[in-house]
N, C-alpha and C. Protein backbone atom coordinates (compact mmCIF):
# COMPACT_ATOMS: atom_id res chain seq x y z
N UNK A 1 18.91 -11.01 10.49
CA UNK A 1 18.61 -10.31 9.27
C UNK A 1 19.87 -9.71 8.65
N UNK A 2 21.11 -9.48 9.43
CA UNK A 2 22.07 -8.26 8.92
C UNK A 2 22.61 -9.63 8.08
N UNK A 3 22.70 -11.03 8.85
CA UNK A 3 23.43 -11.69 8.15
C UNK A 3 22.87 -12.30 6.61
N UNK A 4 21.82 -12.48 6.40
CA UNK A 4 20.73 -12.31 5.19
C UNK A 4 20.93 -11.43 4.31
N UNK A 5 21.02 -10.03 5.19
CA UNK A 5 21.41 -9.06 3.81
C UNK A 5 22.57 -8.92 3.09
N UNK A 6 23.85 -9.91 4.14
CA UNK A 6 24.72 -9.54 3.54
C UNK A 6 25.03 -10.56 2.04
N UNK A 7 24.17 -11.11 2.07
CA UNK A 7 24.14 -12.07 0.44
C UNK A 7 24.21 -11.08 -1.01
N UNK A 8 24.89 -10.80 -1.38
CA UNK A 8 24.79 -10.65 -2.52
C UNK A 8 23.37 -10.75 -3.70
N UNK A 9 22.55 -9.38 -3.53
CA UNK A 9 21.08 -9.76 -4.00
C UNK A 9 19.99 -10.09 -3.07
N UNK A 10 20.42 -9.62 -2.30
CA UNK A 10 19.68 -10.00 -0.98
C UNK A 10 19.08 -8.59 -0.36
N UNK A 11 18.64 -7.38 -0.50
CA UNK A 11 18.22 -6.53 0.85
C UNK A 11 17.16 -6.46 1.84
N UNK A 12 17.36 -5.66 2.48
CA UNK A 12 16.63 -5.82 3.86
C UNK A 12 15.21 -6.50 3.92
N UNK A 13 14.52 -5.84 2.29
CA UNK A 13 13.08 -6.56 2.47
C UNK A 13 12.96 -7.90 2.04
N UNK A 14 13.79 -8.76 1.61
CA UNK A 14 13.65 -9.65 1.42
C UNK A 14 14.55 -10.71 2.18
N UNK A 15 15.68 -9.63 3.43
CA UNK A 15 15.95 -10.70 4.06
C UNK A 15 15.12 -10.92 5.29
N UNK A 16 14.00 -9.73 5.85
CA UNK A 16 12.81 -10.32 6.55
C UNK A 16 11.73 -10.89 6.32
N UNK A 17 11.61 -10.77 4.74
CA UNK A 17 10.70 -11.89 4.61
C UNK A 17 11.45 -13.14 4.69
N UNK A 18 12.16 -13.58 4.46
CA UNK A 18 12.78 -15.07 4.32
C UNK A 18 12.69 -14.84 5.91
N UNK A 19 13.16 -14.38 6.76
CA UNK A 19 13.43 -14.42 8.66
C UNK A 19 11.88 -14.54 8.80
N UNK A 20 10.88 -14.00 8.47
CA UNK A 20 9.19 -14.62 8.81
C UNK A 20 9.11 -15.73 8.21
N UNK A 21 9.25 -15.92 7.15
CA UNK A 21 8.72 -17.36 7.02
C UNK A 21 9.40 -18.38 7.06
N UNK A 22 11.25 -18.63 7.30
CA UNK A 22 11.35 -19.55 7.94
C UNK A 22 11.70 -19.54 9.32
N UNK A 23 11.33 -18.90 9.91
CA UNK A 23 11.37 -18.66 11.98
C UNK A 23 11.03 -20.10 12.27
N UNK A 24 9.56 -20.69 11.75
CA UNK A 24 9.13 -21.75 12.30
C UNK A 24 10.25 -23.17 12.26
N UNK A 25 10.12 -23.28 10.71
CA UNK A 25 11.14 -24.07 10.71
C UNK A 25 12.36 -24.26 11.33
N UNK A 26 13.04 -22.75 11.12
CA UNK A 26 14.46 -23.08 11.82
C UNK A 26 14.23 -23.27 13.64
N UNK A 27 13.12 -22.84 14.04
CA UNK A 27 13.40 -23.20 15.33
C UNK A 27 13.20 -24.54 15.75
N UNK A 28 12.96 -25.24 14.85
CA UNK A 28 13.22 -26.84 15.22
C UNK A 28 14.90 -27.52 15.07
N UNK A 29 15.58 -26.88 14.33
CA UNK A 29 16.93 -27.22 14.06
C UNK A 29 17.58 -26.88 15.16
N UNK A 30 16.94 -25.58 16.18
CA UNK A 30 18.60 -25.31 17.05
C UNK A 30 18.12 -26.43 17.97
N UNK A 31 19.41 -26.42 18.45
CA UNK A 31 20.16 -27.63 19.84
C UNK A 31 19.23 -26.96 20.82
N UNK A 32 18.65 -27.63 22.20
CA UNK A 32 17.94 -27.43 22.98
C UNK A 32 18.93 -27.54 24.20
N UNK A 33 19.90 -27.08 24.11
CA UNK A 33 21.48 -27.12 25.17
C UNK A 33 21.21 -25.19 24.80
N UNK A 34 21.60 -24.91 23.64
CA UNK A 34 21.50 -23.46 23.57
C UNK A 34 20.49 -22.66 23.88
N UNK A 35 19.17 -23.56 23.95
CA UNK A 35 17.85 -22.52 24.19
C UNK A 35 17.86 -22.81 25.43
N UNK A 36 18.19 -23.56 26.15
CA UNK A 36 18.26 -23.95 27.57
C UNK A 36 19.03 -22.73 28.56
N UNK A 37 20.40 -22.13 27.52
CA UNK A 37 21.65 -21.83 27.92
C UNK A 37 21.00 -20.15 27.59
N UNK A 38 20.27 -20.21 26.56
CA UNK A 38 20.05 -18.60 26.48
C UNK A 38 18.94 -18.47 27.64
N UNK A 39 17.90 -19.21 27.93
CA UNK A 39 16.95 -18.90 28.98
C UNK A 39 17.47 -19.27 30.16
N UNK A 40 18.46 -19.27 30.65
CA UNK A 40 19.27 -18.98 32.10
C UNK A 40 19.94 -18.04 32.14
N UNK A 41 20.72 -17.92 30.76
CA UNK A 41 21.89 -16.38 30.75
C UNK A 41 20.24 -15.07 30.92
N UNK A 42 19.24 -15.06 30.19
CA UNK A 42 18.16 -14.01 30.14
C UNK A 42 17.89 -13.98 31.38
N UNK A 43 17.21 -14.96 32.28
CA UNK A 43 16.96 -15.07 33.93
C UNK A 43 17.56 -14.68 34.73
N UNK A 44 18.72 -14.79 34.54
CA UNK A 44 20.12 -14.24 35.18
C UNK A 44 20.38 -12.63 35.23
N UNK A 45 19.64 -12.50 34.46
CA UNK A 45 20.17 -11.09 34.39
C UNK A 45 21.89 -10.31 33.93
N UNK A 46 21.50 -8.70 34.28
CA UNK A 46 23.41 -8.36 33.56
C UNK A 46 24.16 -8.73 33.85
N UNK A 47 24.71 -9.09 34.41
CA UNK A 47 25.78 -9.33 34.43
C UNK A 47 26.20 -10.36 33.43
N UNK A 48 25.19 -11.16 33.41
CA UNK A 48 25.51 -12.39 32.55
C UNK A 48 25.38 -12.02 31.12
N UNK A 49 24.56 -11.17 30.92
CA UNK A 49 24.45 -10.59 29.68
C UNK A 49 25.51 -9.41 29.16
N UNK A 50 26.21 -8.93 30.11
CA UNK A 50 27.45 -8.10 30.01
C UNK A 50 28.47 -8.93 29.53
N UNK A 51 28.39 -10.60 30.34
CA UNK A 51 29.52 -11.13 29.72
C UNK A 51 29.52 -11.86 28.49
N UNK A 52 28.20 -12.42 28.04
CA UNK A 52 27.70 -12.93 26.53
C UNK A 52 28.40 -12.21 25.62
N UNK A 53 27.72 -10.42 25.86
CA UNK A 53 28.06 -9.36 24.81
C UNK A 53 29.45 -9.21 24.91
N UNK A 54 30.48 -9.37 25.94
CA UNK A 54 32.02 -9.11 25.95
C UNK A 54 32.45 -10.69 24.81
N UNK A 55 31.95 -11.67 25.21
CA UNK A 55 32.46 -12.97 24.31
C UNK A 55 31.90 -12.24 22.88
N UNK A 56 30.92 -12.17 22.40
CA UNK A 56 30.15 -11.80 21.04
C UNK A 56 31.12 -11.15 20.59
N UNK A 57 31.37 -9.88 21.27
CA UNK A 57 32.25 -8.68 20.79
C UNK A 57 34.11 -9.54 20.28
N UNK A 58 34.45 -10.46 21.43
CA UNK A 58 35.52 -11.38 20.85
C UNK A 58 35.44 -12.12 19.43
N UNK A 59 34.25 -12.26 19.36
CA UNK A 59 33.79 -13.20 17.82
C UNK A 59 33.26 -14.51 18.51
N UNK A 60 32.92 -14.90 19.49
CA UNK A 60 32.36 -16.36 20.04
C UNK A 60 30.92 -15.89 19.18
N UNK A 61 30.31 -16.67 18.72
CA UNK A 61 28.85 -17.03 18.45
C UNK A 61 28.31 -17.10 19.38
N UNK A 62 26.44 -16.17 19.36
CA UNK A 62 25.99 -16.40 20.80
C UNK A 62 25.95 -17.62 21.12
N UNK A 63 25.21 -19.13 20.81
CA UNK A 63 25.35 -19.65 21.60
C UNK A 63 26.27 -20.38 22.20
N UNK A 64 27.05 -20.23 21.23
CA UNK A 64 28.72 -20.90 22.16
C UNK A 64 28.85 -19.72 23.88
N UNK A 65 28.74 -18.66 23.80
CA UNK A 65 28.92 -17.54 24.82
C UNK A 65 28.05 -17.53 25.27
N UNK A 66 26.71 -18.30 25.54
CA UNK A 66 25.91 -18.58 26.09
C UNK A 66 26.28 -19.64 27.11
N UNK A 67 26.30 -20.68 26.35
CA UNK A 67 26.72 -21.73 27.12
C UNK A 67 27.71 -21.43 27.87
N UNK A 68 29.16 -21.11 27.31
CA UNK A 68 30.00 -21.09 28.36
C UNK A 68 29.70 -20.12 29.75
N UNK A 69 28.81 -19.04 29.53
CA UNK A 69 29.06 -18.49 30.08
C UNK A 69 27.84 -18.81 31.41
N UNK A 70 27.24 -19.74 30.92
CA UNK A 70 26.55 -20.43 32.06
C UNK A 70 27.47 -21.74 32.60
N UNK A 71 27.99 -22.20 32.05
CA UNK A 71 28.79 -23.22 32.98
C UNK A 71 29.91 -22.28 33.51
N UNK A 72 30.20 -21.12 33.61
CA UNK A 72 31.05 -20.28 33.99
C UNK A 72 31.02 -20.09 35.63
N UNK A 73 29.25 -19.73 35.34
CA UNK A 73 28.56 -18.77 36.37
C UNK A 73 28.37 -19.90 37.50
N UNK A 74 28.17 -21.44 36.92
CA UNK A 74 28.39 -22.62 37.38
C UNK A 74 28.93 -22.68 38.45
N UNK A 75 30.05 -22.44 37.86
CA UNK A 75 31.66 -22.91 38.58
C UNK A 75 32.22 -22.02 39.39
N UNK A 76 31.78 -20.55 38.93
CA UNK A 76 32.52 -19.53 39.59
C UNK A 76 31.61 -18.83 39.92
N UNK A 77 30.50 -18.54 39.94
CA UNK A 77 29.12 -17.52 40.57
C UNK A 77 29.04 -16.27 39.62
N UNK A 78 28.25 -15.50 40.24
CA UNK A 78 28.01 -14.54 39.84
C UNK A 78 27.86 -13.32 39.84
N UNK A 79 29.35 -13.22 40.87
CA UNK A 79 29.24 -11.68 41.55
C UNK A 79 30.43 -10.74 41.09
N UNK A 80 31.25 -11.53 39.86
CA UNK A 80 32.38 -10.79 39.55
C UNK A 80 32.52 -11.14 38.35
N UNK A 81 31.96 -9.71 37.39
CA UNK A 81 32.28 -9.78 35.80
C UNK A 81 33.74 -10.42 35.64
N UNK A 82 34.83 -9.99 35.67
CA UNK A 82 36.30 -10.32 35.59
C UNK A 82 36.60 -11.79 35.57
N UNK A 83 36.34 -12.52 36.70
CA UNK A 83 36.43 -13.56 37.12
C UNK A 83 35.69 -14.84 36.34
N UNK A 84 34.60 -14.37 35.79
CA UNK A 84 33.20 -14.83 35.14
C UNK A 84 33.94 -14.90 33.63
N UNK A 85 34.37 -13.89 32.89
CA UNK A 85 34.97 -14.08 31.69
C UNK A 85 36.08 -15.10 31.55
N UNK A 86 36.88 -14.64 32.61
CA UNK A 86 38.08 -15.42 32.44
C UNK A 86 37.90 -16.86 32.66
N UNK A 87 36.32 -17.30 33.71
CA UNK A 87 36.38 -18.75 33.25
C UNK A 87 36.03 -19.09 32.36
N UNK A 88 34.97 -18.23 31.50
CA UNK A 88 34.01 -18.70 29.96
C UNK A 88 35.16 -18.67 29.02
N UNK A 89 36.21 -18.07 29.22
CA UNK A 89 37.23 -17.92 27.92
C UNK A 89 38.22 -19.48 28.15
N UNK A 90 38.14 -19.55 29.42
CA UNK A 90 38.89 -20.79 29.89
C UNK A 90 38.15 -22.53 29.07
N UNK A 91 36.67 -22.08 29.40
CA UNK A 91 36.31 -23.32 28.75
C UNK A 91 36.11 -23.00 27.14
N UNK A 92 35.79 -21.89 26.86
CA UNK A 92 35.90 -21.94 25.20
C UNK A 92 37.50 -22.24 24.54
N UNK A 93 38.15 -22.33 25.71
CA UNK A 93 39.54 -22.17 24.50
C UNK A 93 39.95 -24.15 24.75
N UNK A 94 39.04 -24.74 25.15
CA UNK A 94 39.32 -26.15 25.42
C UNK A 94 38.88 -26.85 24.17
């Protein structure tokens, strides 16, 4: 929605109505790699979600920081925030 309002002519009540009525639609457009990637980072729990929000806060788009940060958790587990970033930043910067 914040990104809706920021249109020029656009405020809040009319950027949730446009977010209700096209929800349906757009959820056929996203990639099923990212809804895959957000319902493992959610399952997962914080930590993984500590490191999503540290990529977000960099400017990665969630589901780019989604993904990586499940092939992260992949490769390197999931018992050390530190370690966990530095591989998701490793494969985003490829």
């Amino acid at each position: 929605m914040k990104r809706l309002s920021s249109i020029p002519g656009v405020g809040k009540k009319l950027a949730e109505r446009l977010g209700l009525e096209l929800k349906d639609k757009v959820a056929g457009i996203v990639p099923a790699s990212s809804s895959a990637a957000a319902e493992s980072v959610a399952a997962l729990g914080g930590l993984l979600e500590d490191a999503v929000g540290a990529l977000l806060n960099l400017g990665y788009r969630k589901p780019q920081a989604e993904a990586a940060v499940k092939a992260a958790s992949d490769a390197v587990g999931t018992g050390d925030l530190p370690a966990l970033l530095s591989a998701a930043l490793r494969l985003l910067s490829r």
